[in-house]
C-alpha atoms as a PDB file:
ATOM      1  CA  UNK A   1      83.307 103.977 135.629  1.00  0.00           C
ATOM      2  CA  UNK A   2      80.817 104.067 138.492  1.00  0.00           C
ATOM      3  CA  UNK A   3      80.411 108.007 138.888  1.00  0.00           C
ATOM      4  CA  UNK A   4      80.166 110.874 136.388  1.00  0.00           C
ATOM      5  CA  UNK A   5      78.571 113.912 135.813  1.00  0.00           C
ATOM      6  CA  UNK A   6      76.462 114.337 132.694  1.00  0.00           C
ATOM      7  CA  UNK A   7      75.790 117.952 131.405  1.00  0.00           C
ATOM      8  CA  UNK A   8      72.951 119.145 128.848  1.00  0.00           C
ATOM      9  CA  UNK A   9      72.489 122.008 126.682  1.00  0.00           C
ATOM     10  CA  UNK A  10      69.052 121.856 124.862  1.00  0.00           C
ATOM     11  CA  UNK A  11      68.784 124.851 122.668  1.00  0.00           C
ATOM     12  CA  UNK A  12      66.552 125.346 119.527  1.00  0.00           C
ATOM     13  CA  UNK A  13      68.699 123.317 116.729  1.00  0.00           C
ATOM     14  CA  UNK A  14      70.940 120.746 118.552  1.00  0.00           C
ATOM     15  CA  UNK A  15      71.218 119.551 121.929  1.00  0.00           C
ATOM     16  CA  UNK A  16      75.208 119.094 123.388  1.00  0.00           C
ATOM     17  CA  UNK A  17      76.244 117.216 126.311  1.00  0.00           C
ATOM     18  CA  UNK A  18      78.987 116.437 127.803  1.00  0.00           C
ATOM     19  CA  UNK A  19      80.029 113.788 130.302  1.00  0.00           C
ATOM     20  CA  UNK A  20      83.163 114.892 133.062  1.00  0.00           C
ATOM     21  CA  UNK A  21      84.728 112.586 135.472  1.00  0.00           C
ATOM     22  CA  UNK A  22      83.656 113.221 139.428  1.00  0.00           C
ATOM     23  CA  UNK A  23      86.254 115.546 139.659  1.00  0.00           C
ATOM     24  CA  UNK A  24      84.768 117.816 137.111  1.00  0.00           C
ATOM     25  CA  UNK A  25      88.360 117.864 134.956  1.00  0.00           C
ATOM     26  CA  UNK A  26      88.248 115.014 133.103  1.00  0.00           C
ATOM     27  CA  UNK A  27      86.100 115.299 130.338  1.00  0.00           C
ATOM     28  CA  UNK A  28      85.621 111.564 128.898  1.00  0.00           C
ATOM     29  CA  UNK A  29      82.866 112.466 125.944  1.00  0.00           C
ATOM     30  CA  UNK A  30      81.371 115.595 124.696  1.00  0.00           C
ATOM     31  CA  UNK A  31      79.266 116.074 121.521  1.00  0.00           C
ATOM     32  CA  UNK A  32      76.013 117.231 120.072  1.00  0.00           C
ATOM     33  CA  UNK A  33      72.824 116.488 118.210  1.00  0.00           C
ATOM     34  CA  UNK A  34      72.161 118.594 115.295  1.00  0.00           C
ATOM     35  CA  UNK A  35      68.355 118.821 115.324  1.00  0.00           C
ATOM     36  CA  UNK A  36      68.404 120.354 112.276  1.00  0.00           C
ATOM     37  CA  UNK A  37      69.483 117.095 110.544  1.00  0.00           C
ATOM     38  CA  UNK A  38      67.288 114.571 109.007  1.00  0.00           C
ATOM     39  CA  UNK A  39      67.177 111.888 110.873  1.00  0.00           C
ATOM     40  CA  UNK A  40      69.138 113.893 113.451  1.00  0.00           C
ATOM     41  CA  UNK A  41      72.653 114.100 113.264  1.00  0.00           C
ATOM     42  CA  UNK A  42      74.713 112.870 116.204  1.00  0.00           C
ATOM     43  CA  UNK A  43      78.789 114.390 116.351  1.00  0.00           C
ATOM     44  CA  UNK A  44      80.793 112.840 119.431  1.00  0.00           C
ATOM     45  CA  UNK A  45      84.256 113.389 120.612  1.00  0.00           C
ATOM     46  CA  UNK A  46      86.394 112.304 123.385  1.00  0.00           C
ATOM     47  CA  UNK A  47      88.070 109.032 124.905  1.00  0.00           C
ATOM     48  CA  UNK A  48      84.512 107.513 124.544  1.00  0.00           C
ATOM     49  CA  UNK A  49      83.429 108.663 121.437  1.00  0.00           C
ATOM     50  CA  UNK A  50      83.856 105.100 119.881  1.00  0.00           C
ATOM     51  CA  UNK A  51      81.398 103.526 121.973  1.00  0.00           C
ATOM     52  CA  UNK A  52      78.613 105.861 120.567  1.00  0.00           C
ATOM     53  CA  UNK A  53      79.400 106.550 117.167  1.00  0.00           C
ATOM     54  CA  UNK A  54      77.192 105.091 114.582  1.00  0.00           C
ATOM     55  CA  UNK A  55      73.972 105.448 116.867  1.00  0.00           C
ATOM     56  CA  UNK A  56      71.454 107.430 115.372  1.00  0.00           C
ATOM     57  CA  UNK A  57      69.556 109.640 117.457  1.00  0.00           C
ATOM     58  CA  UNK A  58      65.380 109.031 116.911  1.00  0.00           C
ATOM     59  CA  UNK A  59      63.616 112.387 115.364  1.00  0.00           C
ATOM     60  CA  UNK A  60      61.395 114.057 117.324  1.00  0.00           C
ATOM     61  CA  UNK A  61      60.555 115.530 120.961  1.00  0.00           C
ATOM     62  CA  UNK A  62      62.975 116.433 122.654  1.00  0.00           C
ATOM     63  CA  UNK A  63      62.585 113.988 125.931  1.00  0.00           C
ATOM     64  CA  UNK A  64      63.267 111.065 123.549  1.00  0.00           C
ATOM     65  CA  UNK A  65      66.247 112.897 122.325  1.00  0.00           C
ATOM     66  CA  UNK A  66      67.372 113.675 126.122  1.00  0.00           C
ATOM     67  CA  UNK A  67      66.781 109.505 126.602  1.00  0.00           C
ATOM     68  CA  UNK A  68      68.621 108.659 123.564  1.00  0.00           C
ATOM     69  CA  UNK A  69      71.845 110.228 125.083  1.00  0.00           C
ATOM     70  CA  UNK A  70      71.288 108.862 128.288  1.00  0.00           C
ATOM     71  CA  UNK A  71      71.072 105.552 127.198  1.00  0.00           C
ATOM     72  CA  UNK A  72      74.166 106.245 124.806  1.00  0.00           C
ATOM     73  CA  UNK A  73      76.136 107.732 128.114  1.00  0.00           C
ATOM     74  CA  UNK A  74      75.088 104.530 129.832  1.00  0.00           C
ATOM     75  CA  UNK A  75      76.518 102.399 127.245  1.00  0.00           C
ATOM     76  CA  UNK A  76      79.533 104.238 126.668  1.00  0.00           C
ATOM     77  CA  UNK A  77      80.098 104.152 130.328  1.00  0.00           C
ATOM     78  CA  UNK A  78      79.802 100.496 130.887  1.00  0.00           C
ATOM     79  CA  UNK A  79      76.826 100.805 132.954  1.00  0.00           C
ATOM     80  CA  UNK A  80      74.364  99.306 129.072  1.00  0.00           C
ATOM     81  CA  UNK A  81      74.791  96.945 126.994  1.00  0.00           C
END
């Protein structure tokens, strides 16, 4: 997949995200972080859920969580190994 569009939602206990296809109606992976979790507790559904599941997210600041996903997108995406 060589485009997408990645969407955040960082509130106060979990951080979603979502990840649509270029024409904004294909959703290929959606899911959250529960920041209340300990470690944090990462929930992911979607065509491309397999390719992240199992990753746990790193406790802390939120940047590293926003990084974590981005490099989880990546891989699920084909563009990380």
């Amino acid at each position: 997949m060589s485009e997408t569009i990645l969407v955040l939602n960082a509130g106060s206990s979990s951080l979603k995200f979502a990840l649509f296809a270029p024409n904004g109606e294909e959703r290929r992976l959606a899911g959250a972080i529960d920041l209340g979790a300990d470690p944090p507790a990462l929930e992911a559904l979607g065509p491309l859920a397999a390719m992240i599941e199992g990753r746990v997210p790193p406790a802390g600041d939120t940047p590293a969580l926003v990084g974590f996903i981005v490099d989880a997108l990546g891989v699920a995406d084909g563009r990380l190994q």
